[in-house]
PDB file of N, CA and C in Angstrom:
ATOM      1  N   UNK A   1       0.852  -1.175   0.000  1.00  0.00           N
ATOM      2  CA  UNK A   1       0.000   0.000   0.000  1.00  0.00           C
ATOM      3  C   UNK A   1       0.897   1.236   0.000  1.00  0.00           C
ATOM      4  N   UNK A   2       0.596   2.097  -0.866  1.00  0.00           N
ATOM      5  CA  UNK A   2       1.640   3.364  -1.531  1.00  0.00           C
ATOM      6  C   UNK A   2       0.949   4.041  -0.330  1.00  0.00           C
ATOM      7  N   UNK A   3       1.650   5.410   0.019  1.00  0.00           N
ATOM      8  CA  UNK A   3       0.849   6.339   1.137  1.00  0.00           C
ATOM      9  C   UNK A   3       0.148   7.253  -0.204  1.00  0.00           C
ATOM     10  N   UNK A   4      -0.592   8.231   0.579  1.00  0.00           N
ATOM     11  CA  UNK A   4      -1.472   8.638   0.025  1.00  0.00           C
ATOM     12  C   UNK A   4      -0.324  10.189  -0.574  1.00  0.00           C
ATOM     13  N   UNK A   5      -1.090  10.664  -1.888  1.00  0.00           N
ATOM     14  CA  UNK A   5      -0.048  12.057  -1.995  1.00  0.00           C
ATOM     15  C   UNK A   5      -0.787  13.172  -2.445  1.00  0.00           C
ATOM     16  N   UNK A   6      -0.302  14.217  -1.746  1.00  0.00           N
ATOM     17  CA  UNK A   6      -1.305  15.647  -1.620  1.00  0.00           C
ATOM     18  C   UNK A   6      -0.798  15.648  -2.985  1.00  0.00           C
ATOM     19  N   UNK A   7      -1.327  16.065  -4.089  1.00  0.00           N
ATOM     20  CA  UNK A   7      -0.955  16.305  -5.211  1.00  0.00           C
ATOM     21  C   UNK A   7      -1.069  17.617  -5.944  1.00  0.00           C
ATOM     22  N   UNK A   8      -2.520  18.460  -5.320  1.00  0.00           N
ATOM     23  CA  UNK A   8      -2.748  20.000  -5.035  1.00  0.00           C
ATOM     24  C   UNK A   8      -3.729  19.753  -3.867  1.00  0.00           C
ATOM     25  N   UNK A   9      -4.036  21.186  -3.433  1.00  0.00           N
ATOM     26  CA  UNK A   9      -4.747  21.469  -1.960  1.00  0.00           C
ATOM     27  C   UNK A   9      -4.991  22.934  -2.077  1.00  0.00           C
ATOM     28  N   UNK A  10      -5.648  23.540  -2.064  1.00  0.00           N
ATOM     29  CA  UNK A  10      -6.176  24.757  -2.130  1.00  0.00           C
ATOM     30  C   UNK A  10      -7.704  25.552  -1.415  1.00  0.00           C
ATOM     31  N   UNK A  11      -8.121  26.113  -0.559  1.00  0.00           N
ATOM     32  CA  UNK A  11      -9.012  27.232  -0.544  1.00  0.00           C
ATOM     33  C   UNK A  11      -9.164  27.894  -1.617  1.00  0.00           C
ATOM     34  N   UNK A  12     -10.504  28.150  -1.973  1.00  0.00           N
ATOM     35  CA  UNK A  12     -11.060  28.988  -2.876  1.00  0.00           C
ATOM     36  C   UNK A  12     -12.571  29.607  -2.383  1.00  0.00           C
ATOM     37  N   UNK A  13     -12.784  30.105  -3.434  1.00  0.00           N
ATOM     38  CA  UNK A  13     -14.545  31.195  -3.365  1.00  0.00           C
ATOM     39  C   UNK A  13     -14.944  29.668  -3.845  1.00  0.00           C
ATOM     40  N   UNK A  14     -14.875  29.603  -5.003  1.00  0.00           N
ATOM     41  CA  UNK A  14     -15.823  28.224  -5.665  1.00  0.00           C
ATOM     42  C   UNK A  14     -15.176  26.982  -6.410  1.00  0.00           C
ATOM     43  N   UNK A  15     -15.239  25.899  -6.807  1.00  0.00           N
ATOM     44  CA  UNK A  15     -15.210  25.456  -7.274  1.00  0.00           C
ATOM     45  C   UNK A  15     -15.710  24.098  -7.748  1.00  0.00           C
ATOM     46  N   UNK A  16     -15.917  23.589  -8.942  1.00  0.00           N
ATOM     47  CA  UNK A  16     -16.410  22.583  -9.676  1.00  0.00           C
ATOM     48  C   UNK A  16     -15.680  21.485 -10.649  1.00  0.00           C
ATOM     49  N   UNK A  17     -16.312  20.306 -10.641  1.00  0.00           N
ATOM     50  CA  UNK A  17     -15.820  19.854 -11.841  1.00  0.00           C
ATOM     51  C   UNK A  17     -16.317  19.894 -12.603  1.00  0.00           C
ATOM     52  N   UNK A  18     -15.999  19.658 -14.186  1.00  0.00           N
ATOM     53  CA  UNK A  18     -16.783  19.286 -15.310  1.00  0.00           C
ATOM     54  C   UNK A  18     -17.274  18.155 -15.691  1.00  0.00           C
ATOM     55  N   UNK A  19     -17.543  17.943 -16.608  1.00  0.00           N
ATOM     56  CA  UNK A  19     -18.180  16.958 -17.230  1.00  0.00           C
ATOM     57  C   UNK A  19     -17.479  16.294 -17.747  1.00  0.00           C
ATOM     58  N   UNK A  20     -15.945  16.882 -18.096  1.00  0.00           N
ATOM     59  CA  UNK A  20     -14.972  16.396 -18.619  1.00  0.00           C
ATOM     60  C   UNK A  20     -13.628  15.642 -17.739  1.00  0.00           C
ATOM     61  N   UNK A  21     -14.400  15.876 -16.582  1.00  0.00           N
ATOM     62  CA  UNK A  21     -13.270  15.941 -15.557  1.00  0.00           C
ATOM     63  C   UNK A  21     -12.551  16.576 -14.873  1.00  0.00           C
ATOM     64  N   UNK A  22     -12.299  17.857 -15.644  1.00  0.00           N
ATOM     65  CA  UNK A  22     -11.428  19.034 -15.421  1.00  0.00           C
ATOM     66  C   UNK A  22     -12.019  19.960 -14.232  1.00  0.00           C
ATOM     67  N   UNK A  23     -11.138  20.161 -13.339  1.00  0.00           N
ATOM     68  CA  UNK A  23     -11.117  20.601 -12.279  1.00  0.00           C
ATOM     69  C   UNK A  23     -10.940  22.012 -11.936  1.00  0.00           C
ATOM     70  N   UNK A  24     -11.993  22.887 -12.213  1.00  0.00           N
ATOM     71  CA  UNK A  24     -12.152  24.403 -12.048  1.00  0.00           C
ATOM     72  C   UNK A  24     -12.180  25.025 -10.790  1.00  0.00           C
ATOM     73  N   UNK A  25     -11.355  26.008 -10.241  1.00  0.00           N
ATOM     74  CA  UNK A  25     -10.506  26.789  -8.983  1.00  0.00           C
ATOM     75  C   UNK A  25     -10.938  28.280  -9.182  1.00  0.00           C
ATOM     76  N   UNK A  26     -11.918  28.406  -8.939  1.00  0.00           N
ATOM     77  CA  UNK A  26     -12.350  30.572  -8.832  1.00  0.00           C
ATOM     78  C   UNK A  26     -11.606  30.911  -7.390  1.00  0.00           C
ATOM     79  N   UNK A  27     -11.191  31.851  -7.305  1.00  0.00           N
ATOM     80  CA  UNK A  27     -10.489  33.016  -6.307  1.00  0.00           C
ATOM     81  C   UNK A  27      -9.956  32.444  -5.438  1.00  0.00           C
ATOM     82  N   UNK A  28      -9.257  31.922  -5.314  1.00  0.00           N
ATOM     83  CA  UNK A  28      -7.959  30.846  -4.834  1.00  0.00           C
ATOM     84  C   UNK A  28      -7.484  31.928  -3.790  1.00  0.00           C
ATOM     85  N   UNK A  29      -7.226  31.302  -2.023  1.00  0.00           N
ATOM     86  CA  UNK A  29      -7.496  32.493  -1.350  1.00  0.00           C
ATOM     87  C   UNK A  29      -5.629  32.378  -1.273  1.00  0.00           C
ATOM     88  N   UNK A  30      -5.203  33.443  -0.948  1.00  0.00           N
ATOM     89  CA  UNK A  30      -4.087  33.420  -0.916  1.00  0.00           C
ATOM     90  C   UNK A  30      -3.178  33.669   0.860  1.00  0.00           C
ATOM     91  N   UNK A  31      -4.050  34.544   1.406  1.00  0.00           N
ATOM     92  CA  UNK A  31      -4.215  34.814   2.647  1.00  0.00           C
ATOM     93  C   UNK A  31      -5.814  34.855   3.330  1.00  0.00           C
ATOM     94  N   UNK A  32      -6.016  34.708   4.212  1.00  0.00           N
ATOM     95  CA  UNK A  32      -7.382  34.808   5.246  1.00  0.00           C
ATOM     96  C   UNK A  32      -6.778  36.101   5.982  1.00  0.00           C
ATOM     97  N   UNK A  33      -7.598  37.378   5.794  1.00  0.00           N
ATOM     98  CA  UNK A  33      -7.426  38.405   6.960  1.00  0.00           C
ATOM     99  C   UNK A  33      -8.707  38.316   7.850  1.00  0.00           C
ATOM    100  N   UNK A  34      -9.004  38.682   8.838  1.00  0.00           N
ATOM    101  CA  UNK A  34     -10.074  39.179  10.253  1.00  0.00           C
ATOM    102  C   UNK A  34     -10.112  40.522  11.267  1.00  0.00           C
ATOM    103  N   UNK A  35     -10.393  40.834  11.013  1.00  0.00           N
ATOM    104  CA  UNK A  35     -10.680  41.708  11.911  1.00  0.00           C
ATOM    105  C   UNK A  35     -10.711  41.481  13.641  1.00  0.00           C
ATOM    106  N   UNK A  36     -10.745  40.582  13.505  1.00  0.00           N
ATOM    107  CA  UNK A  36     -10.894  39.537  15.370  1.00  0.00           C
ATOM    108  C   UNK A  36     -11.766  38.153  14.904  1.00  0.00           C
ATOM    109  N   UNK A  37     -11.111  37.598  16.115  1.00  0.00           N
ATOM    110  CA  UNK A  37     -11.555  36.476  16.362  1.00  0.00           C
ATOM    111  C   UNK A  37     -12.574  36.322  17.675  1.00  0.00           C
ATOM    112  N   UNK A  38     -13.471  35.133  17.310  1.00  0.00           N
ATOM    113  CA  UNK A  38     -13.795  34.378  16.437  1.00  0.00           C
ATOM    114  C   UNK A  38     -14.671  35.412  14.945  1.00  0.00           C
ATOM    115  N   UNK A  39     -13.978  34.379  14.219  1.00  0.00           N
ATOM    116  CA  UNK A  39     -14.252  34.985  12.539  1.00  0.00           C
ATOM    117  C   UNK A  39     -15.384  33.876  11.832  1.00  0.00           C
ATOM    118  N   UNK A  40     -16.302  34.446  10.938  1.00  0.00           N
ATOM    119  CA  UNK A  40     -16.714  33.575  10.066  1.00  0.00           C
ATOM    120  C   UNK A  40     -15.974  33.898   8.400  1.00  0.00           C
ATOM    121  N   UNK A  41     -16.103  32.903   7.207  1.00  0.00           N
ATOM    122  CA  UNK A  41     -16.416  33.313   6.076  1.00  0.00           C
ATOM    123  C   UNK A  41     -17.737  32.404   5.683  1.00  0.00           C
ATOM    124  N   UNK A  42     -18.006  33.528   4.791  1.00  0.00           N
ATOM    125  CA  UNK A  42     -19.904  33.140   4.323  1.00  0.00           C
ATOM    126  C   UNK A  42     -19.364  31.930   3.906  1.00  0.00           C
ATOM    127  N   UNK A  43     -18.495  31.412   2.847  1.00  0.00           N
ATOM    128  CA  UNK A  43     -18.272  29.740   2.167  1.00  0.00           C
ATOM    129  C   UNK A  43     -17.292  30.482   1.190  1.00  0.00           C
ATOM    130  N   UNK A  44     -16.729  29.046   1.494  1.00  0.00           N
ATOM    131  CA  UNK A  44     -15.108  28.772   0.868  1.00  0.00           C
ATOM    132  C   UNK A  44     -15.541  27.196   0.253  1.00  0.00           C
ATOM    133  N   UNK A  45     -14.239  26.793  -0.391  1.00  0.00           N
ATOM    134  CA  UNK A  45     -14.102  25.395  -0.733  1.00  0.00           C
ATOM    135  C   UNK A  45     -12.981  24.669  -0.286  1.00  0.00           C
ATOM    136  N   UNK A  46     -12.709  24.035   0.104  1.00  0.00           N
ATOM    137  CA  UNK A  46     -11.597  23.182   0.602  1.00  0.00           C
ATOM    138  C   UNK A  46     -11.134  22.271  -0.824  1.00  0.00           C
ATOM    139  N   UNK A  47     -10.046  22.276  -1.890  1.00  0.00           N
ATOM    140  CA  UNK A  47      -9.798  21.234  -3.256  1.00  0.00           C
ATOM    141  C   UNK A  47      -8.965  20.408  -2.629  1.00  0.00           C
ATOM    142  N   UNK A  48      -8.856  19.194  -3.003  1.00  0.00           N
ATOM    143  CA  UNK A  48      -7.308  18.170  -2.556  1.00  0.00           C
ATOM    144  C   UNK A  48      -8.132  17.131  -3.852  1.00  0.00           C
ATOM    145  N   UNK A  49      -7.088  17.258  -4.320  1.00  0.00           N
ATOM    146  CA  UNK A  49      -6.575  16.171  -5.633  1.00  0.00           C
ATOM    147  C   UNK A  49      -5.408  15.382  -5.168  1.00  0.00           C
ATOM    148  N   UNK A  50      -6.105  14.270  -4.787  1.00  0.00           N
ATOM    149  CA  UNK A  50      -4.801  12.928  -3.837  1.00  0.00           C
ATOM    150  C   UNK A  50      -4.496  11.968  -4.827  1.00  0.00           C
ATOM    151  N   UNK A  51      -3.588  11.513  -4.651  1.00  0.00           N
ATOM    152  CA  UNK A  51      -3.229   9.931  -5.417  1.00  0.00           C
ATOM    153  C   UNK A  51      -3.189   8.660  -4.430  1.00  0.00           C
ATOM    154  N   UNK A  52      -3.819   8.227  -4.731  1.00  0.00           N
ATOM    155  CA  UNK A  52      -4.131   6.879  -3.647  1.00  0.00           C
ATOM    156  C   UNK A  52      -4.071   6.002  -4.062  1.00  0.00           C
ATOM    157  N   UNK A  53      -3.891   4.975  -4.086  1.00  0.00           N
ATOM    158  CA  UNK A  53      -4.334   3.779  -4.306  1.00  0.00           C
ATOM    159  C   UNK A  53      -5.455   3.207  -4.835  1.00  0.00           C
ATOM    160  N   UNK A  54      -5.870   2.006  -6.010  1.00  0.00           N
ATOM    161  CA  UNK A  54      -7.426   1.674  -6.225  1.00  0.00           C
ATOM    162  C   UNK A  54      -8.070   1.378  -4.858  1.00  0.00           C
ATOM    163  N   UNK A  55      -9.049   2.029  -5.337  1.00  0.00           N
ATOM    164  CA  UNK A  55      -9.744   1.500  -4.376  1.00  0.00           C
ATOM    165  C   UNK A  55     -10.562   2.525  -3.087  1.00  0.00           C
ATOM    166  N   UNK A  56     -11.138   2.031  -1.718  1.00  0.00           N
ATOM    167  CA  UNK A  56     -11.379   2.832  -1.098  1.00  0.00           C
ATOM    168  C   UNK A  56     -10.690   3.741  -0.033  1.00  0.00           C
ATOM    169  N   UNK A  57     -10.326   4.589   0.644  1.00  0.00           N
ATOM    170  CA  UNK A  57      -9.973   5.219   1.657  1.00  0.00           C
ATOM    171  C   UNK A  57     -10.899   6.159   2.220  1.00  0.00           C
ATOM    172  N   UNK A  58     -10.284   6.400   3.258  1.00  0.00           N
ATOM    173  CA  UNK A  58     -10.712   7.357   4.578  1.00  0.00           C
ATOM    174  C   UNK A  58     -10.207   8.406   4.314  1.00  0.00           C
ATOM    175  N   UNK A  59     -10.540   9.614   4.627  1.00  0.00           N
ATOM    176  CA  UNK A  59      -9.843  10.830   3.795  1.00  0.00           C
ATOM    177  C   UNK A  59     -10.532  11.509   5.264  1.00  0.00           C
ATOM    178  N   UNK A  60      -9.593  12.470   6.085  1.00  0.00           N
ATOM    179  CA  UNK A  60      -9.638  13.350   7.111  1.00  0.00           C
ATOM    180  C   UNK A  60      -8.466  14.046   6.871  1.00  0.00           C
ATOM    181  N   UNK A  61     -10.059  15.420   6.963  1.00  0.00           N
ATOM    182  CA  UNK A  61      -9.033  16.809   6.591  1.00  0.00           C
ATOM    183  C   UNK A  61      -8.897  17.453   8.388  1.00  0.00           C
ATOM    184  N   UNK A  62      -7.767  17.823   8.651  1.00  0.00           N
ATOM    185  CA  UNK A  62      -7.057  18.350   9.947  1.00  0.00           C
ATOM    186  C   UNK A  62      -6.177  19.422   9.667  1.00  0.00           C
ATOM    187  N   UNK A  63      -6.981  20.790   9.764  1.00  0.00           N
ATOM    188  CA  UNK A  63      -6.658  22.228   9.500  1.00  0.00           C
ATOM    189  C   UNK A  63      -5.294  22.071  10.890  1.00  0.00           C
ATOM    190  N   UNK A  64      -4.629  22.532  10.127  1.00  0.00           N
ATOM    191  CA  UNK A  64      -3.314  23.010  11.225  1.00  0.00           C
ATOM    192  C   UNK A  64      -2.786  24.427  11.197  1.00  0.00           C
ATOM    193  N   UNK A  65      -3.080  25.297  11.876  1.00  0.00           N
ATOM    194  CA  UNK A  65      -2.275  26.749  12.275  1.00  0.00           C
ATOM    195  C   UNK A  65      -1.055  26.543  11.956  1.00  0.00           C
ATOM    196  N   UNK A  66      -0.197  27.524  11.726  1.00  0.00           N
ATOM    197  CA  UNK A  66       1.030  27.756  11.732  1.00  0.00           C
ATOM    198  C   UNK A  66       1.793  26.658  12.846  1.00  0.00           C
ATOM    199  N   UNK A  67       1.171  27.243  14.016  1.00  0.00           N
ATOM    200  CA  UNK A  67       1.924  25.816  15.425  1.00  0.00           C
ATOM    201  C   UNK A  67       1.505  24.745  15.545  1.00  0.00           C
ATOM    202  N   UNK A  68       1.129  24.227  14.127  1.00  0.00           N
ATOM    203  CA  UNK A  68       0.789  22.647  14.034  1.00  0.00           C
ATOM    204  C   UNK A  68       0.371  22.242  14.640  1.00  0.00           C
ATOM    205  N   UNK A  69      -0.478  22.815  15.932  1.00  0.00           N
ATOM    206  CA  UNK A  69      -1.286  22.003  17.223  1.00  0.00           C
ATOM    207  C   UNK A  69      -2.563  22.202  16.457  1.00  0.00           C
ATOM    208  N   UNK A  70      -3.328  21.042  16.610  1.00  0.00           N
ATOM    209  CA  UNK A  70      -4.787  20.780  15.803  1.00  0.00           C
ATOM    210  C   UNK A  70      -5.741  21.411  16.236  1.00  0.00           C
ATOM    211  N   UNK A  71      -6.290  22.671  15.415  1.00  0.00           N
ATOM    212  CA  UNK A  71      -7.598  23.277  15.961  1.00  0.00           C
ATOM    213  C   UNK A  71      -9.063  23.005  16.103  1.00  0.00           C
ATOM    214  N   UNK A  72      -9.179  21.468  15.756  1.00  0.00           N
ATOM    215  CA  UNK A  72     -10.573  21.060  15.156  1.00  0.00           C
ATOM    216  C   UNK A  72     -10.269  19.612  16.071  1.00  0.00           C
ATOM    217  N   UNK A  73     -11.504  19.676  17.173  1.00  0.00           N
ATOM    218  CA  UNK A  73     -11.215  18.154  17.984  1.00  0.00           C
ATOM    219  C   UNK A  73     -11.861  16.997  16.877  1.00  0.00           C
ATOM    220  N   UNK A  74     -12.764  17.118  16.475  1.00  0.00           N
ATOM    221  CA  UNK A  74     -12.967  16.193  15.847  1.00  0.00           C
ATOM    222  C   UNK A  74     -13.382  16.464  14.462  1.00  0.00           C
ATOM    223  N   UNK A  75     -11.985  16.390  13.870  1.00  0.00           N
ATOM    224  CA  UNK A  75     -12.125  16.703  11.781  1.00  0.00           C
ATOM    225  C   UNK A  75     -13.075  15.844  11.151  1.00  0.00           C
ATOM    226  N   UNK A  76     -14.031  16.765  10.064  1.00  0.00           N
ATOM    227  CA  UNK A  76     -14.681  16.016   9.064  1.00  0.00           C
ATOM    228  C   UNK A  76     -13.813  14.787   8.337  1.00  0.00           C
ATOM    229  N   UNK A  77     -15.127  13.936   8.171  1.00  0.00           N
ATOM    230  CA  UNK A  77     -14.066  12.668   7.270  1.00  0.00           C
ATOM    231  C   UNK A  77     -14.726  12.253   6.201  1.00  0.00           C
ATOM    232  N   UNK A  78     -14.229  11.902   5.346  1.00  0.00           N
ATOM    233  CA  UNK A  78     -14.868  11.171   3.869  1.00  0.00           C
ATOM    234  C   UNK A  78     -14.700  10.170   3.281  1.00  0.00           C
ATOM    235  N   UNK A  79     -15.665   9.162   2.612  1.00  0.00           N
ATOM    236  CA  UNK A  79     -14.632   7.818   2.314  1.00  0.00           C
ATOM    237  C   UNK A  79     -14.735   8.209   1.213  1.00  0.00           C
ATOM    238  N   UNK A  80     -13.611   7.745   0.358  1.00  0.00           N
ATOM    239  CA  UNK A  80     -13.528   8.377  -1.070  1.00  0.00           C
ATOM    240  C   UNK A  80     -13.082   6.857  -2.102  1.00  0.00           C
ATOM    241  N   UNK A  81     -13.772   6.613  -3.162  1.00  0.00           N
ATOM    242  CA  UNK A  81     -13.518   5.826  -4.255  1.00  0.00           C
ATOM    243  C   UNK A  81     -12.473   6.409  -4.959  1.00  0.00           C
ATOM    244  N   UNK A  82     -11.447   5.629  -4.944  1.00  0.00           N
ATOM    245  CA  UNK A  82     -10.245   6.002  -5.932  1.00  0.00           C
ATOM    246  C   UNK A  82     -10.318   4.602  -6.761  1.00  0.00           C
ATOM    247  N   UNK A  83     -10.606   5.612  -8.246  1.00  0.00           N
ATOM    248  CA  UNK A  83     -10.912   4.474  -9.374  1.00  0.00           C
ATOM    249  C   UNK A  83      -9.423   4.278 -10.366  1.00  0.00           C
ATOM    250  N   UNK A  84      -8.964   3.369 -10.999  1.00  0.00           N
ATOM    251  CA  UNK A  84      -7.874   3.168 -11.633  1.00  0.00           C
ATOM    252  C   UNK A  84      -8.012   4.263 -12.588  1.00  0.00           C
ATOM    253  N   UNK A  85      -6.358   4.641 -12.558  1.00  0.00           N
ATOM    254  CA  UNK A  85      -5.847   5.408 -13.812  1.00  0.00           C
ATOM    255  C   UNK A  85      -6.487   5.369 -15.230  1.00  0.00           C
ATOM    256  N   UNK A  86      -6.820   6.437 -15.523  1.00  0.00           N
ATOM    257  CA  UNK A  86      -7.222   6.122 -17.184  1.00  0.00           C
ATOM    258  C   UNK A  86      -5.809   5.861 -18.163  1.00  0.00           C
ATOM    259  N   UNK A  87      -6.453   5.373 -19.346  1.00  0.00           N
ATOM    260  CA  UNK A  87      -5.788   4.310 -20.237  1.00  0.00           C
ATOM    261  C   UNK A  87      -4.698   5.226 -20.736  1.00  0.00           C
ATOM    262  N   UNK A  88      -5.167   7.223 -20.504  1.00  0.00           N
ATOM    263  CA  UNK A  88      -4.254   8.212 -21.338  1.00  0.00           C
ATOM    264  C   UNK A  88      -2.851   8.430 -20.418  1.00  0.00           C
ATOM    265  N   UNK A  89      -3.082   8.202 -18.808  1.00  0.00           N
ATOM    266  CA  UNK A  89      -2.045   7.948 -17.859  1.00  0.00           C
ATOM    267  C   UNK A  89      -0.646   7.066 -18.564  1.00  0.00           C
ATOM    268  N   UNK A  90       0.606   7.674 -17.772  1.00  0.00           N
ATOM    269  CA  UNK A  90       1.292   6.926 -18.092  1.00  0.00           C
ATOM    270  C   UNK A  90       1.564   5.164 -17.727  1.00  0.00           C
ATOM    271  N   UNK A  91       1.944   4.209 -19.023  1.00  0.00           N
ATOM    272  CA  UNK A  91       1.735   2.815 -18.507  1.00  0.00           C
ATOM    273  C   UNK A  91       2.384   2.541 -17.188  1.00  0.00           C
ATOM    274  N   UNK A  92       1.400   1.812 -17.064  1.00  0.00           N
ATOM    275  CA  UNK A  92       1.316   0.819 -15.600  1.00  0.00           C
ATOM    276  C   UNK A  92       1.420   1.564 -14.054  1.00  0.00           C
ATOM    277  N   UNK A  93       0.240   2.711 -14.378  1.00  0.00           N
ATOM    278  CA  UNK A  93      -0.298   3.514 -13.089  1.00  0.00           C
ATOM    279  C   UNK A  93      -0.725   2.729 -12.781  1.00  0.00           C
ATOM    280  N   UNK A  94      -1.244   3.277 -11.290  1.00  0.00           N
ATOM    281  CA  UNK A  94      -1.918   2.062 -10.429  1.00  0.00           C
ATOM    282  C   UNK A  94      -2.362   2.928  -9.355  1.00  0.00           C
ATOM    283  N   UNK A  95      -2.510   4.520  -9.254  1.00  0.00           N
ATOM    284  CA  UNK A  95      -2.913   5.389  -8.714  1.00  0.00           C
ATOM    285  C   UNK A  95      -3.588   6.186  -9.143  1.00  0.00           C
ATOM    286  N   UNK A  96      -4.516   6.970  -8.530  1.00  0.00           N
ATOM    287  CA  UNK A  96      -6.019   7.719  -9.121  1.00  0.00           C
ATOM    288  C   UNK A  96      -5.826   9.198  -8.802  1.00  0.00           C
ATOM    289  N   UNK A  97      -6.452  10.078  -9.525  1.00  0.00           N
ATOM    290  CA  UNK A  97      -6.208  11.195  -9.181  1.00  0.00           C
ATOM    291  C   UNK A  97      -7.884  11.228  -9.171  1.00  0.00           C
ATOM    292  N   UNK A  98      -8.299  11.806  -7.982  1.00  0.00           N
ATOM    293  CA  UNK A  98      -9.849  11.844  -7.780  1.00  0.00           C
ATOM    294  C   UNK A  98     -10.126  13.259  -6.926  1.00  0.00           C
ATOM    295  N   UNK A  99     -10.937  13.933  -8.295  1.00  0.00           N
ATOM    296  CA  UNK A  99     -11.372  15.147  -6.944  1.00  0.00           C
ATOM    297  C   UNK A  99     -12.447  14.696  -6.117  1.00  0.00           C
ATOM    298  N   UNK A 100     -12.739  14.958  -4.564  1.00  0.00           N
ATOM    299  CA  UNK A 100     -13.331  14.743  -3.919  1.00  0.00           C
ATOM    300  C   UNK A 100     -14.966  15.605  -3.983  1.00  0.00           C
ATOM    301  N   UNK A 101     -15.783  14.688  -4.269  1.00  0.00           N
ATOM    302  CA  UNK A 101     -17.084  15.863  -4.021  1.00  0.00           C
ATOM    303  C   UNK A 101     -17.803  15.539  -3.579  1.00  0.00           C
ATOM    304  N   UNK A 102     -18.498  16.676  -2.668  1.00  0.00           N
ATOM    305  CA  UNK A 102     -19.135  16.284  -0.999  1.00  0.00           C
ATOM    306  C   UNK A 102     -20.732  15.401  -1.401  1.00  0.00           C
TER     307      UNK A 102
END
């Protein structure tokens, strides 16, 4: 079993896939400012395009601050289908690139 690999990861305003597959990223945040805390934003998107393994996994996202101490006691989790490489991949993948959608 390969480990799993962040492959991109991004905050944004929106985003979607297509129909084609292709993976569309609007206003990609670059920094979060506030005025004070505690802060809301109206909605963001969380992207991660992983390479995993066929098959199924557990996917938990765990926001980390700068001091890497975990701010979220108990992180959302997702099981995610990672389906084999398509045929246009280079031969003899055996890892999926799957955007996640909720």
């Amino acid at each position: 079993m390969t480990p799993p690999e962040i492959r991109l990861a991004a905050l944004c305003d929106h985003a979607l896939v297509g129909q084609d597959g292709k993976v569309s990223l609007l206003g990609i945040f670059r920094n979060i400012s506030v005025s004070g805390l505690p802060a809301q934003h109206p909605r963001m998107f969380l992207v991660a395009i992983l390479g995993l393994d066929v098959g199924a996994d557990n996917v938990i996202v765990r926001p980390l601050p700068p001091a890497r101490q975990p701010s979220i006691r108990s992180p959302p989790g997702n099981r995610v289908p990672a389906a084999a490489a398509p045929a246009s991949c280079s031969p003899g993948a055996r890892r999926s690139n799957r955007a996640i959608r909720p």
